[in-house]
PDB file of N, CA and C in Angstrom:
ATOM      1  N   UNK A   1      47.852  69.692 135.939  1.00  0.00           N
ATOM      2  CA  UNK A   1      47.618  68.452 136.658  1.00  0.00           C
ATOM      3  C   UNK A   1      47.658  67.318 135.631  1.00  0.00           C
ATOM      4  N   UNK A   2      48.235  66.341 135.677  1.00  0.00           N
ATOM      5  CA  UNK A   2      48.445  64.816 135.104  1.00  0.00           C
ATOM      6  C   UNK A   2      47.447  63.926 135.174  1.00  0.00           C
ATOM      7  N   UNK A   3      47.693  63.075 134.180  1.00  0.00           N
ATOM      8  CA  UNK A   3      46.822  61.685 134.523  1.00  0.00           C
ATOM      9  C   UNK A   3      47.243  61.194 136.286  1.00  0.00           C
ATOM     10  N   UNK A   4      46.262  59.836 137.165  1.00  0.00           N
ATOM     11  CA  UNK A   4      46.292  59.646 137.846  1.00  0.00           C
ATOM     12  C   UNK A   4      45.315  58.161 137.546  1.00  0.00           C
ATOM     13  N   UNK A   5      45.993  57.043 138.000  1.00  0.00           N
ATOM     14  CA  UNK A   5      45.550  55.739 137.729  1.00  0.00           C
ATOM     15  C   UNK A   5      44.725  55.658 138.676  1.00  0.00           C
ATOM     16  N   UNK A   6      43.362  54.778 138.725  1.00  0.00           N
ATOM     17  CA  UNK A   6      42.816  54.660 139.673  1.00  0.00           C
ATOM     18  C   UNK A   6      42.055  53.172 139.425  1.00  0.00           C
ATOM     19  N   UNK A   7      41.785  52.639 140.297  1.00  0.00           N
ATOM     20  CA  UNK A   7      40.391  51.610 139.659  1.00  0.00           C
ATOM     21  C   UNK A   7      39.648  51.838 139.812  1.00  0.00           C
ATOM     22  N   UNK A   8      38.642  50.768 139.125  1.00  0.00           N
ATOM     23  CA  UNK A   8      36.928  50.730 139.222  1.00  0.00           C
ATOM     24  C   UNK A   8      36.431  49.373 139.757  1.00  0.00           C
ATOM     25  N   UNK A   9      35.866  49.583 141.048  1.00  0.00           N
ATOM     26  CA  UNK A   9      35.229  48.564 141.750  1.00  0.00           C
ATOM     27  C   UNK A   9      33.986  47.531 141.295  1.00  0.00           C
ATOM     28  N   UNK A  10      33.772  47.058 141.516  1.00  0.00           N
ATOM     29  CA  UNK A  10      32.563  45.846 141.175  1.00  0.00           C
ATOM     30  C   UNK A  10      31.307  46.975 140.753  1.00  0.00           C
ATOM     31  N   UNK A  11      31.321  48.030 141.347  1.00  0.00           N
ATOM     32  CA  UNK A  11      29.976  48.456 141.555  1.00  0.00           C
ATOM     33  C   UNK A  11      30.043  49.447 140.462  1.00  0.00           C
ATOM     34  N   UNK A  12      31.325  49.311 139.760  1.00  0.00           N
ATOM     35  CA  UNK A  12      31.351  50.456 138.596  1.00  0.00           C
ATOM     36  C   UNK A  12      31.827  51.701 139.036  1.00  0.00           C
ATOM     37  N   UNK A  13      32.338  51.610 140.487  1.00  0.00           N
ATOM     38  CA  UNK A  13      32.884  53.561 140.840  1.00  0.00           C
ATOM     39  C   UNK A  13      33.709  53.184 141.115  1.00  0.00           C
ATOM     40  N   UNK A  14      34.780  54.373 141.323  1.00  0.00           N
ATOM     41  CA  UNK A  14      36.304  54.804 141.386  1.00  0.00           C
ATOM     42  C   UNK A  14      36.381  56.350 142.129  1.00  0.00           C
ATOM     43  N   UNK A  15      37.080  56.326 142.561  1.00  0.00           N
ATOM     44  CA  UNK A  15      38.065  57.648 143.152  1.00  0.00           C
ATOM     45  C   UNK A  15      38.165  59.089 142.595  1.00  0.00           C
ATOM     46  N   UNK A  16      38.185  59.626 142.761  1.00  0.00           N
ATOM     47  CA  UNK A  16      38.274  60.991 142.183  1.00  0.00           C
ATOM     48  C   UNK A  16      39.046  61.458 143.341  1.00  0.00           C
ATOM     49  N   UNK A  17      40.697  61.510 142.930  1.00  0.00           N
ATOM     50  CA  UNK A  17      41.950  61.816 144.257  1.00  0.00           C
ATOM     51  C   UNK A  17      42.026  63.231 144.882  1.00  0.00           C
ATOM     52  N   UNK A  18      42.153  63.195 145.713  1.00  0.00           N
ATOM     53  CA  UNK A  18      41.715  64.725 146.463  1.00  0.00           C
ATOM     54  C   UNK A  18      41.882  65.669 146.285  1.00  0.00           C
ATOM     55  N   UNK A  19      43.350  65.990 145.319  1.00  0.00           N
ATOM     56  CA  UNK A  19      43.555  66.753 144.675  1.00  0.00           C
ATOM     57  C   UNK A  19      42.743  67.566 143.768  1.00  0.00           C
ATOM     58  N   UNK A  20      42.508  66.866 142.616  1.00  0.00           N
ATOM     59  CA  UNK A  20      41.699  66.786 141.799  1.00  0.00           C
ATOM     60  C   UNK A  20      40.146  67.627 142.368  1.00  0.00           C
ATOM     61  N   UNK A  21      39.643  66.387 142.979  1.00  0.00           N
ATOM     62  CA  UNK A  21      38.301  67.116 143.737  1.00  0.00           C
ATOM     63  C   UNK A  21      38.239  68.335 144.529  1.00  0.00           C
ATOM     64  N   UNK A  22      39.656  69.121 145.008  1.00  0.00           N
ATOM     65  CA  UNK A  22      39.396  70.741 145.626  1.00  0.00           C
ATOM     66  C   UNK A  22      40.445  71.144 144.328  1.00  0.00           C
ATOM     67  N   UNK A  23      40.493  70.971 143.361  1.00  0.00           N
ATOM     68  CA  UNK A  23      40.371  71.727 142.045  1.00  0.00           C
ATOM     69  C   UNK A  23      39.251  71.669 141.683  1.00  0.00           C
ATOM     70  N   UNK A  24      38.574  70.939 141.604  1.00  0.00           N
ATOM     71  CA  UNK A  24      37.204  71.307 140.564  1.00  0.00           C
ATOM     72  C   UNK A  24      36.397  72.150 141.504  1.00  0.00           C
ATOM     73  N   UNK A  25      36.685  72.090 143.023  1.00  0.00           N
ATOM     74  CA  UNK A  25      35.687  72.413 144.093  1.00  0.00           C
ATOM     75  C   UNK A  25      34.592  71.461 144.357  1.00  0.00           C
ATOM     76  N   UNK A  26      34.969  69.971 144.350  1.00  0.00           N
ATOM     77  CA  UNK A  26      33.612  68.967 144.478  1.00  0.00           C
ATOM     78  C   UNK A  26      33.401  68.542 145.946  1.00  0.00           C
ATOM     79  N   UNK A  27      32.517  68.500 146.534  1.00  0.00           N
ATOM     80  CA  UNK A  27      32.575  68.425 147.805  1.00  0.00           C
ATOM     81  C   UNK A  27      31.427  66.707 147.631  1.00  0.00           C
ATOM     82  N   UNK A  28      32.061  66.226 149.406  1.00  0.00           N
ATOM     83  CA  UNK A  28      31.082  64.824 148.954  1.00  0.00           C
ATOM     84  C   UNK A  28      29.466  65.063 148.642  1.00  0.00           C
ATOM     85  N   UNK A  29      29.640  64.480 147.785  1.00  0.00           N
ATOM     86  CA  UNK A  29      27.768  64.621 147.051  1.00  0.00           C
ATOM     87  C   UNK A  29      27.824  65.301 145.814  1.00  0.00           C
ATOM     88  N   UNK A  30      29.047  65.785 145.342  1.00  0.00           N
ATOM     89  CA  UNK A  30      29.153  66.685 144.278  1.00  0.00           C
ATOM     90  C   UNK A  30      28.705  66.150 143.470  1.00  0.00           C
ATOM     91  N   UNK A  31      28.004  67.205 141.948  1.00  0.00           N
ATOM     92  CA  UNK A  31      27.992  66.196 140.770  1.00  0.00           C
ATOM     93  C   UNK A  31      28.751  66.152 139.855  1.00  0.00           C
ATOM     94  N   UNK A  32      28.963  65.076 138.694  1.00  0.00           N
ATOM     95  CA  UNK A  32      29.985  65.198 137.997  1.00  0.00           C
ATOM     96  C   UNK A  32      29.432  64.830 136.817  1.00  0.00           C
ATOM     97  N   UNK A  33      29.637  65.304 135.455  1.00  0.00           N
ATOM     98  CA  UNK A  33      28.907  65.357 134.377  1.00  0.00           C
ATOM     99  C   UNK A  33      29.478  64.272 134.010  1.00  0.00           C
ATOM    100  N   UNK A  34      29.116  62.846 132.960  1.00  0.00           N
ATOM    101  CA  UNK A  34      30.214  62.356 132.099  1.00  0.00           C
ATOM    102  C   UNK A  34      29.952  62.060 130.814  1.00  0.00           C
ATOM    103  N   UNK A  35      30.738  62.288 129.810  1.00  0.00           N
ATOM    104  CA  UNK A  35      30.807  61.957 128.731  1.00  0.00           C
ATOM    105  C   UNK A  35      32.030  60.974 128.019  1.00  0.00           C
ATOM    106  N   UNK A  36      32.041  60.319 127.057  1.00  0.00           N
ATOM    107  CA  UNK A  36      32.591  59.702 126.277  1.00  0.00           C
ATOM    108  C   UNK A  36      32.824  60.576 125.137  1.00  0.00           C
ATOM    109  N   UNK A  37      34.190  60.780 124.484  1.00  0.00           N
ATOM    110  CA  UNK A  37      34.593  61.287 123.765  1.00  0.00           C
ATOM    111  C   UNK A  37      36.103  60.023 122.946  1.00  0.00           C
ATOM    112  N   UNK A  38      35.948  60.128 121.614  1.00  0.00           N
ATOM    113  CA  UNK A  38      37.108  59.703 121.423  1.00  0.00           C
ATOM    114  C   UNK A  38      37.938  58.635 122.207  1.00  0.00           C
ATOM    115  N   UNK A  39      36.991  57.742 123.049  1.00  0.00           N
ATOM    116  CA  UNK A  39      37.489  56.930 123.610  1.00  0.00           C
ATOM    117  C   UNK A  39      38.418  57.377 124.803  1.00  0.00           C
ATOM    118  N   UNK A  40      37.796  58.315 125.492  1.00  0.00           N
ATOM    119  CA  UNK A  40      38.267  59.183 126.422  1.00  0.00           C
ATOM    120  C   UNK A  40      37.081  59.303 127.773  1.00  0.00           C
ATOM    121  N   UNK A  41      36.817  59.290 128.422  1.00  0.00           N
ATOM    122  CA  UNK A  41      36.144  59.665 129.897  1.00  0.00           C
ATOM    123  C   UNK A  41      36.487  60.779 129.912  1.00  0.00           C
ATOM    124  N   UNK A  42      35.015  62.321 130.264  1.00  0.00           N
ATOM    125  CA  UNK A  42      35.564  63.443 129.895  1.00  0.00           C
ATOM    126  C   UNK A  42      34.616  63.166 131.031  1.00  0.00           C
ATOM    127  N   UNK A  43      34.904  64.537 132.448  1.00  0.00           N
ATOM    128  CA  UNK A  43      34.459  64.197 133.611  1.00  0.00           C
ATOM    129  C   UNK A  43      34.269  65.870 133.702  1.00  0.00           C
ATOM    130  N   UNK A  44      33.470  66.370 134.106  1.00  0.00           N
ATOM    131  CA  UNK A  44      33.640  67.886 134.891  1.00  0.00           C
ATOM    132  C   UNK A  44      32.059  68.430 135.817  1.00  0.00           C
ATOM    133  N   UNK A  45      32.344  69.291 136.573  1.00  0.00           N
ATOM    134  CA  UNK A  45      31.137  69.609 136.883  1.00  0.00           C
ATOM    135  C   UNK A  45      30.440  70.209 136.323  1.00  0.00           C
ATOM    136  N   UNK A  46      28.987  70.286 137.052  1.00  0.00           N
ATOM    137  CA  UNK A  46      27.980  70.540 136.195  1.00  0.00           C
ATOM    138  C   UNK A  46      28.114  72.328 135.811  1.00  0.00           C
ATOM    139  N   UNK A  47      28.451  73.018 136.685  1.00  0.00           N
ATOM    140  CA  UNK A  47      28.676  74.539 136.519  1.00  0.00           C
ATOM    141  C   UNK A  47      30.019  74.607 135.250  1.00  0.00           C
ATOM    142  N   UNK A  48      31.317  73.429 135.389  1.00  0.00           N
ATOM    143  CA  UNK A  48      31.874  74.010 134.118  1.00  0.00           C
ATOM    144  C   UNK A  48      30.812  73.199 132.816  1.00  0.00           C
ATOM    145  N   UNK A  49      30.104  72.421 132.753  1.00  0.00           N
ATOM    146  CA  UNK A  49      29.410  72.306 131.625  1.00  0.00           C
ATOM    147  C   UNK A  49      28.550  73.471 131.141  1.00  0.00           C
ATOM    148  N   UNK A  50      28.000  73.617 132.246  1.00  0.00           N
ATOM    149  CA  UNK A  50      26.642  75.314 131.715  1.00  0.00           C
ATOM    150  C   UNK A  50      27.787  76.184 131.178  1.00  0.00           C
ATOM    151  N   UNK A  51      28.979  76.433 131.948  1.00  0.00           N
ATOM    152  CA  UNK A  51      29.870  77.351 131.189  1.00  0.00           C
ATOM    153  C   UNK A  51      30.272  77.296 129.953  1.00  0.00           C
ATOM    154  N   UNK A  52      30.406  75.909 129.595  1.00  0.00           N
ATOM    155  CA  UNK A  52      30.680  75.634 128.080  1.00  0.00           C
ATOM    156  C   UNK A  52      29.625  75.233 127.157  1.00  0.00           C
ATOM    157  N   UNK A  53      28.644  75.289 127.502  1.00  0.00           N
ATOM    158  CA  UNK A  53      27.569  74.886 126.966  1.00  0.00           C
ATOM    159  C   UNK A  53      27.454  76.792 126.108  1.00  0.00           C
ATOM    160  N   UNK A  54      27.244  77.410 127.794  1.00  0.00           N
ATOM    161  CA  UNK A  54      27.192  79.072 127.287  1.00  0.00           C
ATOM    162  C   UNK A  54      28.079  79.247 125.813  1.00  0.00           C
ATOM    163  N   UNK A  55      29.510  79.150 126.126  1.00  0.00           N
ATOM    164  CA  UNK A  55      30.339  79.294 126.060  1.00  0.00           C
ATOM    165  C   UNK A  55      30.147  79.115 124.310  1.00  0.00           C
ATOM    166  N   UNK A  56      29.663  77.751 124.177  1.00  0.00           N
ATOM    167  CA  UNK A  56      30.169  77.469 122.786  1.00  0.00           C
ATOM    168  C   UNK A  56      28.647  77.965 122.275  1.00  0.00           C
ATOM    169  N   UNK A  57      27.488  78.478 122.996  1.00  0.00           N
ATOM    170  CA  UNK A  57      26.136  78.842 122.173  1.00  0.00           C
ATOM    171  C   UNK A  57      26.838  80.249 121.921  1.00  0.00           C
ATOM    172  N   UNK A  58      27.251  81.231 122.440  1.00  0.00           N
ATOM    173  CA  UNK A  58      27.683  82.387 122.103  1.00  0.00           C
ATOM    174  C   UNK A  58      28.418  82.494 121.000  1.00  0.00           C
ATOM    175  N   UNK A  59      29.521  81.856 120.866  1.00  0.00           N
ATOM    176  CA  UNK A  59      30.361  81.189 120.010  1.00  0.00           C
ATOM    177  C   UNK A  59      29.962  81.147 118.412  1.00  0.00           C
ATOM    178  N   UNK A  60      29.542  80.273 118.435  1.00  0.00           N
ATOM    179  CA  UNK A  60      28.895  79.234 117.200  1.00  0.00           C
ATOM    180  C   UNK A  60      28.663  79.899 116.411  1.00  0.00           C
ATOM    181  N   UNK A  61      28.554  81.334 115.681  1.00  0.00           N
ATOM    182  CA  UNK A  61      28.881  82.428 114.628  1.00  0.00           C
ATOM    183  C   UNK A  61      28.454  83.825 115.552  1.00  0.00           C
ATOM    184  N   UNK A  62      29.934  83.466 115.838  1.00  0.00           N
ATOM    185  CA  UNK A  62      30.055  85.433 116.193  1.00  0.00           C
ATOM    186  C   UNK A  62      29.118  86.616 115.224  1.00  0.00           C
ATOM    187  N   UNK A  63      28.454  87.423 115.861  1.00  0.00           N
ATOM    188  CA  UNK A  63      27.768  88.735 114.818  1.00  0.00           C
ATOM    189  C   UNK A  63      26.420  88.013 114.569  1.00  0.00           C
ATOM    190  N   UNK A  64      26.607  87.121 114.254  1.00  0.00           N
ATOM    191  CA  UNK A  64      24.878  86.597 113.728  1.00  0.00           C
ATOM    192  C   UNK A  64      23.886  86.759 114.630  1.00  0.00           C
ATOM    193  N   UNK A  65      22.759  87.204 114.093  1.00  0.00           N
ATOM    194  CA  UNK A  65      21.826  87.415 115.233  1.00  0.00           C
ATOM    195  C   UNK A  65      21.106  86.111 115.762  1.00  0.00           C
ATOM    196  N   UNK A  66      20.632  86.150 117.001  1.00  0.00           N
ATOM    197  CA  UNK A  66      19.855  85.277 117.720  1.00  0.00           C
ATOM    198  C   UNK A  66      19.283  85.211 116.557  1.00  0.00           C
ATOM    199  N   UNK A  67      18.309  83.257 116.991  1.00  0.00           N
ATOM    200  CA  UNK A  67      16.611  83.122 116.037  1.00  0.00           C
ATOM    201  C   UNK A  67      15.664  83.977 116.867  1.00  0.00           C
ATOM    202  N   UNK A  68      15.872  84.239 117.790  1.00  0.00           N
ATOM    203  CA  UNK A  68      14.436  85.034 118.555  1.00  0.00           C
ATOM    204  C   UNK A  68      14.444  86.577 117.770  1.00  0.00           C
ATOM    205  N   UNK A  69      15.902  87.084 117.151  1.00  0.00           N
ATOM    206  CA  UNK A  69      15.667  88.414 117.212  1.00  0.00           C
ATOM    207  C   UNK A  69      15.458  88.377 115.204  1.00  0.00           C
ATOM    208  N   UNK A  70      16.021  87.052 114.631  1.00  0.00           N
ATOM    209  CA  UNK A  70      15.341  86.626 113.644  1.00  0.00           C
ATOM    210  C   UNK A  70      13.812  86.856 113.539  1.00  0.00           C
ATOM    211  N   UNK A  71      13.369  85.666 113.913  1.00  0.00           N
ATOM    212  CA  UNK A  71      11.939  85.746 114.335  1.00  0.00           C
ATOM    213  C   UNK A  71      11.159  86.656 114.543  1.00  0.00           C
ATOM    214  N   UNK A  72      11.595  88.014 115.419  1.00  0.00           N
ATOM    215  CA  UNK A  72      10.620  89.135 115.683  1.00  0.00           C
ATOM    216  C   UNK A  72      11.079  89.792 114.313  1.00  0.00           C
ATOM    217  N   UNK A  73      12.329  90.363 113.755  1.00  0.00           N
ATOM    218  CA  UNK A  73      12.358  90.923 112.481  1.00  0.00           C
ATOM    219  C   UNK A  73      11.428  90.643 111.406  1.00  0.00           C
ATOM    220  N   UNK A  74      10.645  88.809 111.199  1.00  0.00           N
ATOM    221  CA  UNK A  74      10.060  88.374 110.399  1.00  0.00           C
ATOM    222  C   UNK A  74       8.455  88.956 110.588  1.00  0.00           C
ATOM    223  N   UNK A  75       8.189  88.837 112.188  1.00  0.00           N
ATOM    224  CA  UNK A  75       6.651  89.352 112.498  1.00  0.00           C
ATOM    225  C   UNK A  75       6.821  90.436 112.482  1.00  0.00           C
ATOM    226  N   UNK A  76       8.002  91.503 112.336  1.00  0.00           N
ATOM    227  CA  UNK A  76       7.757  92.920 112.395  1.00  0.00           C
ATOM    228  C   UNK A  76       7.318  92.928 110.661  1.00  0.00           C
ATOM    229  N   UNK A  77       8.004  92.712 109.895  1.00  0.00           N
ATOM    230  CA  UNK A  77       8.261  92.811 108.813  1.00  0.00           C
ATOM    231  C   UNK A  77       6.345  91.891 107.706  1.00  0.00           C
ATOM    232  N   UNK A  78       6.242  90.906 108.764  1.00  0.00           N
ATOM    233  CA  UNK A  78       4.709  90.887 108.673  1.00  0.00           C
ATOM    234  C   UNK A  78       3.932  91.752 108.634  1.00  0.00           C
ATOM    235  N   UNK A  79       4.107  92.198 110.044  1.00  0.00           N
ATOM    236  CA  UNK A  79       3.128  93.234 110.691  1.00  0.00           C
ATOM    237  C   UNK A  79       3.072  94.738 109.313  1.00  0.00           C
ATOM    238  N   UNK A  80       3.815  94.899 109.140  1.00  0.00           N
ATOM    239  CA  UNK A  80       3.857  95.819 108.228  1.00  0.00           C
ATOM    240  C   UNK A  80       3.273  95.725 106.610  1.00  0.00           C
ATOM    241  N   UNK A  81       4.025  94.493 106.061  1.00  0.00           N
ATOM    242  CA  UNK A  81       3.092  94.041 105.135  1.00  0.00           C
ATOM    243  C   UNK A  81       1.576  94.048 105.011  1.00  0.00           C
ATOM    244  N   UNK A  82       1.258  93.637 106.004  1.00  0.00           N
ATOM    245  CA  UNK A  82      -0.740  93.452 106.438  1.00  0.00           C
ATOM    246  C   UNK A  82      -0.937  95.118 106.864  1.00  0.00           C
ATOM    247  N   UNK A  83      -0.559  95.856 107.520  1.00  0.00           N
ATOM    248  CA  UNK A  83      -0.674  97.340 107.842  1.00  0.00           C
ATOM    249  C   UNK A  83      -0.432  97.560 106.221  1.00  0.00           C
ATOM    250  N   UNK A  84       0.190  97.463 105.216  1.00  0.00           N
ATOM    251  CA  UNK A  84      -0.040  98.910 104.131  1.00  0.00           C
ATOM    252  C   UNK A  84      -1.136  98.372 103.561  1.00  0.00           C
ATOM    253  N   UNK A  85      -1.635  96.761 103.334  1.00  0.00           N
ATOM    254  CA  UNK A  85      -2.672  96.570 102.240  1.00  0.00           C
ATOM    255  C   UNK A  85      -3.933  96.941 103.324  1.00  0.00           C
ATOM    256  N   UNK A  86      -3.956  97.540 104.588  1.00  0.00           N
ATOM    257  CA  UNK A  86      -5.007  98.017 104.880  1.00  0.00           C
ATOM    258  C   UNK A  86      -5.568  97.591 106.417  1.00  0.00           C
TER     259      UNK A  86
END
């Protein structure tokens, strides 16, 4: 799908062409996330944001462990310390 010109009214809103909106699946009332990027309007719904949100936390160093499973390694590794001195 292509760019698509649209305007923006007094009130600050614009169109989202129909097309478009039963691609994303937005129905009236839908929400739409927005960001500024690079001098860009980056628009999507809120379900593809959680997806990429997921998406890039999974991501962000493959193999490395969670901090939670960090974290319990450190209190296990406590716990043991304080258990041999008694």
């Amino acid at each position: 799908m292509g760019y698509v010109s649209t305007t923006i009214d007094g009130a600050g809103r614009f169109v989202v062409p129909k097309d478009m909106r039963l691609a994303l699946g937005l129905e009236s009332g839908g929400e739409l996330m927005l960001s500024v990027r690079d001098g860009a309007l980056i628009a999507m719904t809120r379900a593809e944001a959680l997806r990429r949100l997921q998406v890039a936390l999974l991501d962000a160093k493959p193999g490395a462990p969670l901090l939670s499973e960090e974290l319990i390694a450190e209190r296990r590794q406590e716990a043991a310390r304080l258990a041999e001195r008694g």
